[in-house]
C-alpha atoms as a PDB file:
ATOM      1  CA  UNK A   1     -19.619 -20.925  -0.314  1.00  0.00           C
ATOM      2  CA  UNK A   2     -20.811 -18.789   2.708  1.00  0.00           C
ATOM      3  CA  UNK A   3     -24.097 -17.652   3.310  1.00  0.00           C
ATOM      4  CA  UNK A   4     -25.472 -15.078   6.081  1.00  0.00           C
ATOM      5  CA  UNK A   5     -29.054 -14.590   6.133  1.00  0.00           C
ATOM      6  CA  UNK A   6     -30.502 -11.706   7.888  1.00  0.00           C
ATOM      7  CA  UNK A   7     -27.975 -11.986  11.163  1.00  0.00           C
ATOM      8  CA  UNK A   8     -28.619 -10.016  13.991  1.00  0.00           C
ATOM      9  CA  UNK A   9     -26.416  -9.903  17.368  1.00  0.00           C
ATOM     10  CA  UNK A  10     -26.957  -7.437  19.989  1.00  0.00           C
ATOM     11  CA  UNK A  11     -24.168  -6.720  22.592  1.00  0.00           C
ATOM     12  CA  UNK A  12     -25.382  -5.913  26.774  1.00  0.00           C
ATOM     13  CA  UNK A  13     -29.068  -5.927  25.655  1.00  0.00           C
ATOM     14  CA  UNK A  14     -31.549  -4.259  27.712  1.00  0.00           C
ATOM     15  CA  UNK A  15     -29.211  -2.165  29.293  1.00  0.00           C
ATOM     16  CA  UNK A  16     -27.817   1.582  29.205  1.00  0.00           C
ATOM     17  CA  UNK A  17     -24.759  -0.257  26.874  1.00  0.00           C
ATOM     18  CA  UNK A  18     -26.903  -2.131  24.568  1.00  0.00           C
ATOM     19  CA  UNK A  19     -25.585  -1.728  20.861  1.00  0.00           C
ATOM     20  CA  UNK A  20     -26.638  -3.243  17.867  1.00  0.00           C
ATOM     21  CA  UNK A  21     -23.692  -4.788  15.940  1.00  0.00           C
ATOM     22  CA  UNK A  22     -25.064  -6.543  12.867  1.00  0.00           C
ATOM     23  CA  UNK A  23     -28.424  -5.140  11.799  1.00  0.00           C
ATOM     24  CA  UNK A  24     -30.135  -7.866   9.607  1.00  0.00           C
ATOM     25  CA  UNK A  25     -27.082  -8.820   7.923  1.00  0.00           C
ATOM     26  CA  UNK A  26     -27.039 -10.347   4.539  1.00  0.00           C
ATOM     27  CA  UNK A  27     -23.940 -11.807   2.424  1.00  0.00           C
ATOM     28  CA  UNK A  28     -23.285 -14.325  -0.175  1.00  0.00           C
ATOM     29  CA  UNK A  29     -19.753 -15.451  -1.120  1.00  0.00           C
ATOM     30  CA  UNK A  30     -19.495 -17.328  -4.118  1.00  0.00           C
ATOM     31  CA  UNK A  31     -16.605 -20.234  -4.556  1.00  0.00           C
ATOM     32  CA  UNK A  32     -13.565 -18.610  -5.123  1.00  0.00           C
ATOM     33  CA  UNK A  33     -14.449 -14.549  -3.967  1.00  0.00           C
ATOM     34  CA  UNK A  34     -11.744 -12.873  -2.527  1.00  0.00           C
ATOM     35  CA  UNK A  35     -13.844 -10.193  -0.455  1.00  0.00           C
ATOM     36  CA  UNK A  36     -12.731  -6.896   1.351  1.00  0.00           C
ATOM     37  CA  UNK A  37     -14.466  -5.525   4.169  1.00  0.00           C
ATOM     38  CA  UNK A  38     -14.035  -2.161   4.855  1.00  0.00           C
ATOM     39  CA  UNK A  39     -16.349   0.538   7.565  1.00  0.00           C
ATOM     40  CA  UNK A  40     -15.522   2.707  10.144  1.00  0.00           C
ATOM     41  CA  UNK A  41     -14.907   1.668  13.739  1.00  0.00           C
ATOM     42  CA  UNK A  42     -18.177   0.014  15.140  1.00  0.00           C
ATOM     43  CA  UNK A  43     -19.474  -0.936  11.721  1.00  0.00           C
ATOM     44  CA  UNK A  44     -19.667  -4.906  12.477  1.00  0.00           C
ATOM     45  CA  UNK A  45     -16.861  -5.524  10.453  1.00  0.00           C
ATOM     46  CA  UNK A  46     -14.938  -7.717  13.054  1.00  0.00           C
ATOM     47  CA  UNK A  47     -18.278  -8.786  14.143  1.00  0.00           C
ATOM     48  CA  UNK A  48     -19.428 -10.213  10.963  1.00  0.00           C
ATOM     49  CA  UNK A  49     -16.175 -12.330  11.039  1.00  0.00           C
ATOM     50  CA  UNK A  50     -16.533 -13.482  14.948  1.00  0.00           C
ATOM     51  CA  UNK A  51     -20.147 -14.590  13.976  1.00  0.00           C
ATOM     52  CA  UNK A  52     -18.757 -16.870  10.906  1.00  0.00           C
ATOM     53  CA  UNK A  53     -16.062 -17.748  13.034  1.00  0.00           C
ATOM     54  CA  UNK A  54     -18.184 -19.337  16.041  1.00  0.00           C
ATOM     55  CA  UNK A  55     -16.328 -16.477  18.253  1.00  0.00           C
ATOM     56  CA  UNK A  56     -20.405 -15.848  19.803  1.00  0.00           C
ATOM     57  CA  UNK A  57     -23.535 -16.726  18.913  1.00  0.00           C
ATOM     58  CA  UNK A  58     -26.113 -14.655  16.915  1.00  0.00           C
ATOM     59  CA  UNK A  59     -29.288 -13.237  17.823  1.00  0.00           C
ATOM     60  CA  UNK A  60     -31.342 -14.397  15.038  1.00  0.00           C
ATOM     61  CA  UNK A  61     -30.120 -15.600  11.292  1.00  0.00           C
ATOM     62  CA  UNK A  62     -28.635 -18.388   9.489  1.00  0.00           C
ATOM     63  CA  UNK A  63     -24.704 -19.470   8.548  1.00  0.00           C
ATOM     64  CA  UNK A  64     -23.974 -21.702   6.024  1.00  0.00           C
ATOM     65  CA  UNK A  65     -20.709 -22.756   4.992  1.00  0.00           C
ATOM     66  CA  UNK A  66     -20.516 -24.983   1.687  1.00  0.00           C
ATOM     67  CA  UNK A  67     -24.120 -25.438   2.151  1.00  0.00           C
ATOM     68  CA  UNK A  68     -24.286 -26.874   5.417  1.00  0.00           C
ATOM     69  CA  UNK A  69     -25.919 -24.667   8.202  1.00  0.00           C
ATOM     70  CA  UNK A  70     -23.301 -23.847  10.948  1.00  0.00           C
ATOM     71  CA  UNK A  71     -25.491 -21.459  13.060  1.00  0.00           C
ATOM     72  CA  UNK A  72     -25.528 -23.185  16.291  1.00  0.00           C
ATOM     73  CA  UNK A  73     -21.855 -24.954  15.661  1.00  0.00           C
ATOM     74  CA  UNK A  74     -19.567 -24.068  18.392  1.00  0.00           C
ATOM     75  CA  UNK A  75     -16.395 -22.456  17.187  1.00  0.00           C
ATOM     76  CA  UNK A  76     -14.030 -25.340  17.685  1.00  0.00           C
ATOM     77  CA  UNK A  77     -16.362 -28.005  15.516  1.00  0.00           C
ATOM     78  CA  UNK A  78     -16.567 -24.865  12.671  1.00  0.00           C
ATOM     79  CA  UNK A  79     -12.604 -24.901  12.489  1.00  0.00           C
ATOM     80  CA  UNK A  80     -12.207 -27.414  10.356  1.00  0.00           C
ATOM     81  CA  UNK A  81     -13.812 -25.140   7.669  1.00  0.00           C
ATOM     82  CA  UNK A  82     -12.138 -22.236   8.393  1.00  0.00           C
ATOM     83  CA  UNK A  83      -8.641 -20.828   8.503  1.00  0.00           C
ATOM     84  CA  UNK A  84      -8.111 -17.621   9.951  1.00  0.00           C
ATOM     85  CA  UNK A  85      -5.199 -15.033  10.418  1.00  0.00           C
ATOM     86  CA  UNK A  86      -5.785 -12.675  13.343  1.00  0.00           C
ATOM     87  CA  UNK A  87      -4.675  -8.819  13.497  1.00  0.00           C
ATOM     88  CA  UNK A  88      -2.068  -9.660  16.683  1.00  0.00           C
ATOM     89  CA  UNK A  89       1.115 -11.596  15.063  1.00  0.00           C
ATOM     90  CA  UNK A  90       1.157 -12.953  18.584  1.00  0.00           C
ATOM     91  CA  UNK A  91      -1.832 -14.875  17.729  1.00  0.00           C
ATOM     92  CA  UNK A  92      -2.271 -18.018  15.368  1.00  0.00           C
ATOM     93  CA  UNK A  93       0.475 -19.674  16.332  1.00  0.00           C
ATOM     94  CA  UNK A  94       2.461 -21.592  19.279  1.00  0.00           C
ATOM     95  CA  UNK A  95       5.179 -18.958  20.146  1.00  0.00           C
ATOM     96  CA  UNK A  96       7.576 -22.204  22.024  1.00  0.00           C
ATOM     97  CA  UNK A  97       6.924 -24.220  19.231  1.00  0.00           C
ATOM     98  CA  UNK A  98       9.148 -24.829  16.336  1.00  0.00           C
ATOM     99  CA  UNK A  99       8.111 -23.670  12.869  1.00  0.00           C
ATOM    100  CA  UNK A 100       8.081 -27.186  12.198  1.00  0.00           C
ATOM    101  CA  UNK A 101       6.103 -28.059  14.747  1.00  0.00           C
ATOM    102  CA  UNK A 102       3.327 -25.251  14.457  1.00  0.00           C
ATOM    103  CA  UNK A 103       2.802 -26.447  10.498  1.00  0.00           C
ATOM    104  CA  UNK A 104       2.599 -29.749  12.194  1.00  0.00           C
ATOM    105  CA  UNK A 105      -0.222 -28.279  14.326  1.00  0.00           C
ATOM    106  CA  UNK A 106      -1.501 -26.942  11.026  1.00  0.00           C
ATOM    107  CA  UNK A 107      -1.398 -29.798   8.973  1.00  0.00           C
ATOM    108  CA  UNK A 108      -3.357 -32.144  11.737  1.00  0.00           C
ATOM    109  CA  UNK A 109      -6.117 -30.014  11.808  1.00  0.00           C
ATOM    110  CA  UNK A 110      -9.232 -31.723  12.311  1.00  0.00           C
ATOM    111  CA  UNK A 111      -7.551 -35.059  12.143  1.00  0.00           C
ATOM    112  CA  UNK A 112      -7.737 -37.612  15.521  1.00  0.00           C
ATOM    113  CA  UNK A 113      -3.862 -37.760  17.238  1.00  0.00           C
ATOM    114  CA  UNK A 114      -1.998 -41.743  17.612  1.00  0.00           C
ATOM    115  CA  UNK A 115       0.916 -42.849  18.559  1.00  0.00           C
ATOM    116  CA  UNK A 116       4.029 -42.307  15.603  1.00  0.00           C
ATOM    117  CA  UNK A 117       7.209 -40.233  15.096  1.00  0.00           C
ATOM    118  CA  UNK A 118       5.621 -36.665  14.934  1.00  0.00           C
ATOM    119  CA  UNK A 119       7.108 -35.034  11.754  1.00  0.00           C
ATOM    120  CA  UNK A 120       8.271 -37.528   8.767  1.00  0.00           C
ATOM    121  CA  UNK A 121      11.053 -36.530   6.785  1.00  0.00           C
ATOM    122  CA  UNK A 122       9.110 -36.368   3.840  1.00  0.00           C
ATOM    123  CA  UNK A 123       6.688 -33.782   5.716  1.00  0.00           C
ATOM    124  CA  UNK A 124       9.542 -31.853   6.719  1.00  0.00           C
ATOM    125  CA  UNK A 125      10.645 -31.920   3.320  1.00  0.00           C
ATOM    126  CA  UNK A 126       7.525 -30.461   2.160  1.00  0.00           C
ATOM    127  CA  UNK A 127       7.418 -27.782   5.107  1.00  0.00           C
ATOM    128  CA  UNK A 128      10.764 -26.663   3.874  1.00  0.00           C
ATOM    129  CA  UNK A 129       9.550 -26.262   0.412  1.00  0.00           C
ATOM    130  CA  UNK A 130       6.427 -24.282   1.477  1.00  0.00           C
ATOM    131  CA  UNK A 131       8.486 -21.732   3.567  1.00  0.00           C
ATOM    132  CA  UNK A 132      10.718 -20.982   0.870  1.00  0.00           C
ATOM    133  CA  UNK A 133       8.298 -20.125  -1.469  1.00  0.00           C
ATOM    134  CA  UNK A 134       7.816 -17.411   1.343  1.00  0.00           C
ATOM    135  CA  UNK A 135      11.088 -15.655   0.519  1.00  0.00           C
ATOM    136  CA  UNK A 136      11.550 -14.775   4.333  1.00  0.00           C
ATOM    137  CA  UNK A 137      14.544 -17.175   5.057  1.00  0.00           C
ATOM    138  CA  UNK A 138      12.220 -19.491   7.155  1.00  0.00           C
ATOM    139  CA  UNK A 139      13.254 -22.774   5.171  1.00  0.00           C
ATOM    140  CA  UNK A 140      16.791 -22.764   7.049  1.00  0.00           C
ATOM    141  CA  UNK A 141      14.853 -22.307  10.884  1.00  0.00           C
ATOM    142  CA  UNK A 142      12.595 -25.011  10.859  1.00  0.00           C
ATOM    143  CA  UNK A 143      13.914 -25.866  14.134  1.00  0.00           C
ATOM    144  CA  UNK A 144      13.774 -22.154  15.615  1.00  0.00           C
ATOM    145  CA  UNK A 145      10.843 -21.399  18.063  1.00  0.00           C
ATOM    146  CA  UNK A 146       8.007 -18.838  16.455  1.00  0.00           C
ATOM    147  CA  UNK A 147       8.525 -16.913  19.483  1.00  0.00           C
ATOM    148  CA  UNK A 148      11.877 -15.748  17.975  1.00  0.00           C
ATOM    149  CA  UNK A 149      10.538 -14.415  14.687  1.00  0.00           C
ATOM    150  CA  UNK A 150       9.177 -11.107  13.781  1.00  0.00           C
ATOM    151  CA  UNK A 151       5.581  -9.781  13.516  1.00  0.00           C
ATOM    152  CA  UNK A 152       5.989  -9.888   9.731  1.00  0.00           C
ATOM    153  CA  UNK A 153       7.588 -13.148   9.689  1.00  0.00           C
ATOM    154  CA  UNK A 154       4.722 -14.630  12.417  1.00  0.00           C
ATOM    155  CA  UNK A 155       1.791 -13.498  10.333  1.00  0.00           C
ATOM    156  CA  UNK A 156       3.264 -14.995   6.777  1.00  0.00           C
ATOM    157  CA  UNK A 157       3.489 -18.408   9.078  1.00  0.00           C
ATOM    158  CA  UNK A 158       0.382 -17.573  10.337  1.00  0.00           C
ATOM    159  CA  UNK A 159      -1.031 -17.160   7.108  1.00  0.00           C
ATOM    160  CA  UNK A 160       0.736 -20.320   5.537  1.00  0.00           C
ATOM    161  CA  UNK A 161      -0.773 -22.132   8.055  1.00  0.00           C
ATOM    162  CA  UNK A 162      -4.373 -20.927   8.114  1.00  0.00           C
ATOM    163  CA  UNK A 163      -4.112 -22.204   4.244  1.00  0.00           C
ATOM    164  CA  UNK A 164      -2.280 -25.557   4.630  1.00  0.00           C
ATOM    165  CA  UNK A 165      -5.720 -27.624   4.845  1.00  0.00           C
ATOM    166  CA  UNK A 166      -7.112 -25.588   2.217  1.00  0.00           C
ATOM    167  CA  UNK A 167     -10.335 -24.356   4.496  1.00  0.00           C
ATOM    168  CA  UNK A 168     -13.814 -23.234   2.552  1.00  0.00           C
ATOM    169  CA  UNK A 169     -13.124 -19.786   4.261  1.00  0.00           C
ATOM    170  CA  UNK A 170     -10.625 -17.664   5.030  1.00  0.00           C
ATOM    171  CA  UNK A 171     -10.787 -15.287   7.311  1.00  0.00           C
ATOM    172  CA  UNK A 172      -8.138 -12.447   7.550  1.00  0.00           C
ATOM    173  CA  UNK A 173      -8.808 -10.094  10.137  1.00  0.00           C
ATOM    174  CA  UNK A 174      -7.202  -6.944   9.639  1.00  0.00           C
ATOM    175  CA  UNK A 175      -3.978  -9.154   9.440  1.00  0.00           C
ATOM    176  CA  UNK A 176      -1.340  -6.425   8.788  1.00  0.00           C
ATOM    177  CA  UNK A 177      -2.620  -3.475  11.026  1.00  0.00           C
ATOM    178  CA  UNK A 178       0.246  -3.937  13.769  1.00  0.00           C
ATOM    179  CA  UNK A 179       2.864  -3.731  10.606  1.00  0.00           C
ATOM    180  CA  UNK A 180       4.989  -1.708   9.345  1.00  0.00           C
ATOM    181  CA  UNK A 181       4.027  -0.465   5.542  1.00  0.00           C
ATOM    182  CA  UNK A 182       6.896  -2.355   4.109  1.00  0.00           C
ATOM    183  CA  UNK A 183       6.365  -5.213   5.840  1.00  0.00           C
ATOM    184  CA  UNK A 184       2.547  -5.082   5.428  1.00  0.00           C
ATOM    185  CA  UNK A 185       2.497  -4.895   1.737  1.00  0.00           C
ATOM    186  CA  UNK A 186       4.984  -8.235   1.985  1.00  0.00           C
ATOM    187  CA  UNK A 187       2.258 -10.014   3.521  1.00  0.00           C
ATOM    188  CA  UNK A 188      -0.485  -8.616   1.192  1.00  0.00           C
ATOM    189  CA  UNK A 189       1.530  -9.800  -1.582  1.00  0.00           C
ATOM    190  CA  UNK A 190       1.757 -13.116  -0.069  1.00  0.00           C
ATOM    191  CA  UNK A 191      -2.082 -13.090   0.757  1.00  0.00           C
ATOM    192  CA  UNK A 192      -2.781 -12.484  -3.025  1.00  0.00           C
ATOM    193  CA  UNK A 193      -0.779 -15.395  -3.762  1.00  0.00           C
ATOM    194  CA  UNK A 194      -1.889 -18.011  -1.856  1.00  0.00           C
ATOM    195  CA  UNK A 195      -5.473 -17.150  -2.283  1.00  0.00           C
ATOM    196  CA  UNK A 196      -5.303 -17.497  -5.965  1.00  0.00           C
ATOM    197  CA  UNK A 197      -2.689 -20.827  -5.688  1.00  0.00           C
ATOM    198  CA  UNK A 198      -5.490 -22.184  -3.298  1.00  0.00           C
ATOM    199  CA  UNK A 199      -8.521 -21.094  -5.262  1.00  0.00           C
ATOM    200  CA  UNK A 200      -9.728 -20.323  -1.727  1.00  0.00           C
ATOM    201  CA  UNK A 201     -12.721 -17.872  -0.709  1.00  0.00           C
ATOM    202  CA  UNK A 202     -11.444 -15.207   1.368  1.00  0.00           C
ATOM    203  CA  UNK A 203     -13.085 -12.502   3.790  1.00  0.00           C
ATOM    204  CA  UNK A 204     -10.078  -9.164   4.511  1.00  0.00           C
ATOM    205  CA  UNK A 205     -11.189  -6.908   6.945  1.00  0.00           C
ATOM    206  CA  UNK A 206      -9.053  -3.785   6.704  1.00  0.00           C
ATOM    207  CA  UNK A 207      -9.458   0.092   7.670  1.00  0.00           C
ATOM    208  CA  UNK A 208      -6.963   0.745   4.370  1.00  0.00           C
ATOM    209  CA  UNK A 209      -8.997   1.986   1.586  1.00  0.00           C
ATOM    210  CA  UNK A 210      -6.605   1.623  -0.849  1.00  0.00           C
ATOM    211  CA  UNK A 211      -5.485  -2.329   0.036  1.00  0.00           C
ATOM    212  CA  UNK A 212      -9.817  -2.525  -0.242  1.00  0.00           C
ATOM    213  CA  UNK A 213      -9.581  -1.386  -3.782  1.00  0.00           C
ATOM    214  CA  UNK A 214      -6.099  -3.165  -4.223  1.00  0.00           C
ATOM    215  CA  UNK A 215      -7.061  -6.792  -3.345  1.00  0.00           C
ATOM    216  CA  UNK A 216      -9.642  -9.067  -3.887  1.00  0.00           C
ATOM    217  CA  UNK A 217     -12.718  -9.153  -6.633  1.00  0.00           C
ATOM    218  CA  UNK A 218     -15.007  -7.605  -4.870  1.00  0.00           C
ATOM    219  CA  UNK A 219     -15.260  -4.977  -1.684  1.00  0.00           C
ATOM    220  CA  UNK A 220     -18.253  -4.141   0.529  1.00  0.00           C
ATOM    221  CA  UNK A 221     -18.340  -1.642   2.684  1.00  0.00           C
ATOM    222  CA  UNK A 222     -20.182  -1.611   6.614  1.00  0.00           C
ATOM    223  CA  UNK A 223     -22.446   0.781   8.166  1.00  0.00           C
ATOM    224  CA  UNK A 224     -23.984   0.638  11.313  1.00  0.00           C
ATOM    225  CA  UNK A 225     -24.584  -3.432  11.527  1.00  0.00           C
ATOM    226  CA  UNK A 226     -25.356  -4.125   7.553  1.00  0.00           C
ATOM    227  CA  UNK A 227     -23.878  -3.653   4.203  1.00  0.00           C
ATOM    228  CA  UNK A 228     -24.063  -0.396   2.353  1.00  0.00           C
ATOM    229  CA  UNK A 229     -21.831  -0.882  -0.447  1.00  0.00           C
ATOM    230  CA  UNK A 230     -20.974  -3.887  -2.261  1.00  0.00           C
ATOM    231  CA  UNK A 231     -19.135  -3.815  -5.721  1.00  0.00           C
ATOM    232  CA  UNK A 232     -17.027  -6.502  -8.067  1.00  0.00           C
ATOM    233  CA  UNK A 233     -15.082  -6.669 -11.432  1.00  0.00           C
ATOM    234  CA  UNK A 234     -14.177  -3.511 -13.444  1.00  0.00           C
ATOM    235  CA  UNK A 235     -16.376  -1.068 -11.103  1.00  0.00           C
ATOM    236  CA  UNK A 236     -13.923  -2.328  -8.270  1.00  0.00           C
ATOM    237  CA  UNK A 237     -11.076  -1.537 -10.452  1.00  0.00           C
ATOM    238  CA  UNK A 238     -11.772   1.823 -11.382  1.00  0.00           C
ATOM    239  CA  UNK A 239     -12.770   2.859  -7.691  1.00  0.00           C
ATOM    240  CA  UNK A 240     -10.699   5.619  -6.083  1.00  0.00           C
ATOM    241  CA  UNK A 241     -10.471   6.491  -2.769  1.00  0.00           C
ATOM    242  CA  UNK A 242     -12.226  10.101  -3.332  1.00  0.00           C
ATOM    243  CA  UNK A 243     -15.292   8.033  -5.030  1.00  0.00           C
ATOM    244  CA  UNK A 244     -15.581   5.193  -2.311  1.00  0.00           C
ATOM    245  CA  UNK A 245     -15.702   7.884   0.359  1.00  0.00           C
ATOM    246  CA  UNK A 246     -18.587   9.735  -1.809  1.00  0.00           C
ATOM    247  CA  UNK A 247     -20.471   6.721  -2.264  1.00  0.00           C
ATOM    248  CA  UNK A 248     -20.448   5.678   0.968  1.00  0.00           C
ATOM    249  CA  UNK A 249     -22.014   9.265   2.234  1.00  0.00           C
ATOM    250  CA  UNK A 250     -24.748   9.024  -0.370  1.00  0.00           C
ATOM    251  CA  UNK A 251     -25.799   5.299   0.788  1.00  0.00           C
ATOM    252  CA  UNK A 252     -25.443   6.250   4.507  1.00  0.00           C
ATOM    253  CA  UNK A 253     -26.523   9.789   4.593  1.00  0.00           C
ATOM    254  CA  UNK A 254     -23.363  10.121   6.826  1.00  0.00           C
ATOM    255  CA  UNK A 255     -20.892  13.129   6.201  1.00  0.00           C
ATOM    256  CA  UNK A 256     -19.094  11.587   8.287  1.00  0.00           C
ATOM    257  CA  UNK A 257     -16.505   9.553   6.489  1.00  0.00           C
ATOM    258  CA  UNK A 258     -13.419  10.918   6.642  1.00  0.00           C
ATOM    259  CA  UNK A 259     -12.518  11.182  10.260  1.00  0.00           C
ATOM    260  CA  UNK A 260     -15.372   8.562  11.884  1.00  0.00           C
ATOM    261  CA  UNK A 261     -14.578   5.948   9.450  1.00  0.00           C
ATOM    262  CA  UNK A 262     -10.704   6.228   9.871  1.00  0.00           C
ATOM    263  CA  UNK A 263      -9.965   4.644   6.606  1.00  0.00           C
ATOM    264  CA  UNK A 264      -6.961   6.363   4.524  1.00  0.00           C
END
């Protein structure tokens, strides 16, 4: 389903800045993987998932998604295979909107605009029926504006959205950092579910170790621009935090995971 062959992208090159963000990247997602991306702060992570995106171009490399070769697609014509949730709830969504309105938005997506009534009843009907599956209360507020809800409330919509057409990636970017833990593990709940309902192949970049071993069928790890650790099924499963952490300094020859890495 997505493809990254030997990526490279270099930030300020040829001057005193110049740092090398993805290193000869390689990744294959196959239909259905529910991946989490974990590495310490400068690792690529967010990278990796602005170069899928369309967010900048890469150096060198190839991006498929679904087999067809989205390297040199801008980041507007790659949306319509992609949904993505960002780390800011302020983000993803039109904050003096309605909720209606923004799953409007989402459910348009890619499709050319005419002249008719903008929501049907029978869409609004289904919009109701999708936000109560949410548990949050949003089925009564379809007519409030998203700039009235909370962050935990903004990135479930967020998230409902991002899924609504179903994309052939989804791309959650550290999606519950600004959270609270409560809150968080709401939304991580609710990510688990609508992957699965959706069958849809997921990147989740997080710093959390434990929501890496938690979620998803498979984790990888980052270090310094390319992948150091990738694992699936029962090894996954059986991973602790202590073991990750001891892994990861064997493959990297770093000692320095515990406080450069801040993952916890």
């Amino acid at each position: 389903m997505l493809e990254l062959k030997n990526i490279y992208k270099t930030f300020n090159a040829g001057t005193v800045n110049e740092k090398q963000a993805l290193s000869g990247l390689n990744l294959t997602l196959n239909d259905g993987d529910f991946v989490t991306v974990i590495g310490g702060n400068g690792a690529g992570k967010s990278t990796m998932l602005n170069a899928v995106a369309g967010t900048w171009a890469v150096d060198a490399g190839q991006i498929l998604i679904g087999g067809t070769d989205v390297t040199h697609l801008p980041e507007f014509k790659r949306a319509k295979f992609i949904g993505r949730v960002f780390q800011d709830p302020m983000m993803g969504t039109a904050p003096t909107m309605q909720i209606e309105e923004n799953l409007a938005l989402a459910a348009r997506r890619g499709q050319s605009r005419g002249l008719r009534w903008g929501i049907t009843k029978t869409e609004r009907a289904d919009y109701r029926e999708l936000l109560r599956d949410l548990d949050l209360g949003l089925e009564d507020r379809l007519t409030s504006k998203v700039g009235l809800l909370s962050g935990g409330q903004r990135q479930a919509l967020t998230l409902l959205m991002a899924a609504l057409k179903r994309p052939k990636l989804l791309l959650l970017d550290e999606h519950t950092a600004a959270l609270d833990p409560k809150t968080a593990a709401k939304v991580l709940e609710l990510s688990d579910r609508i992957v699965e309902e959706n069958h849809l192949t997921t990147m989740m970049v997080t710093h959390n170790m434990k929501d890496a071993i938690a979620h998803g069928n498979r984790l990888i790890m980052m270090y310094e621009g390319h992948i150091v650790i990738d694992v699936s099924g029962e090894e996954k499963k059986k991973l602790t935090v202590p073991q990750l952490l001891e892994l990861f300094s064997k493959v990297s020859g770093s000692d320095e995971a515990d406080d450069k890495m801040l993952l916890s």
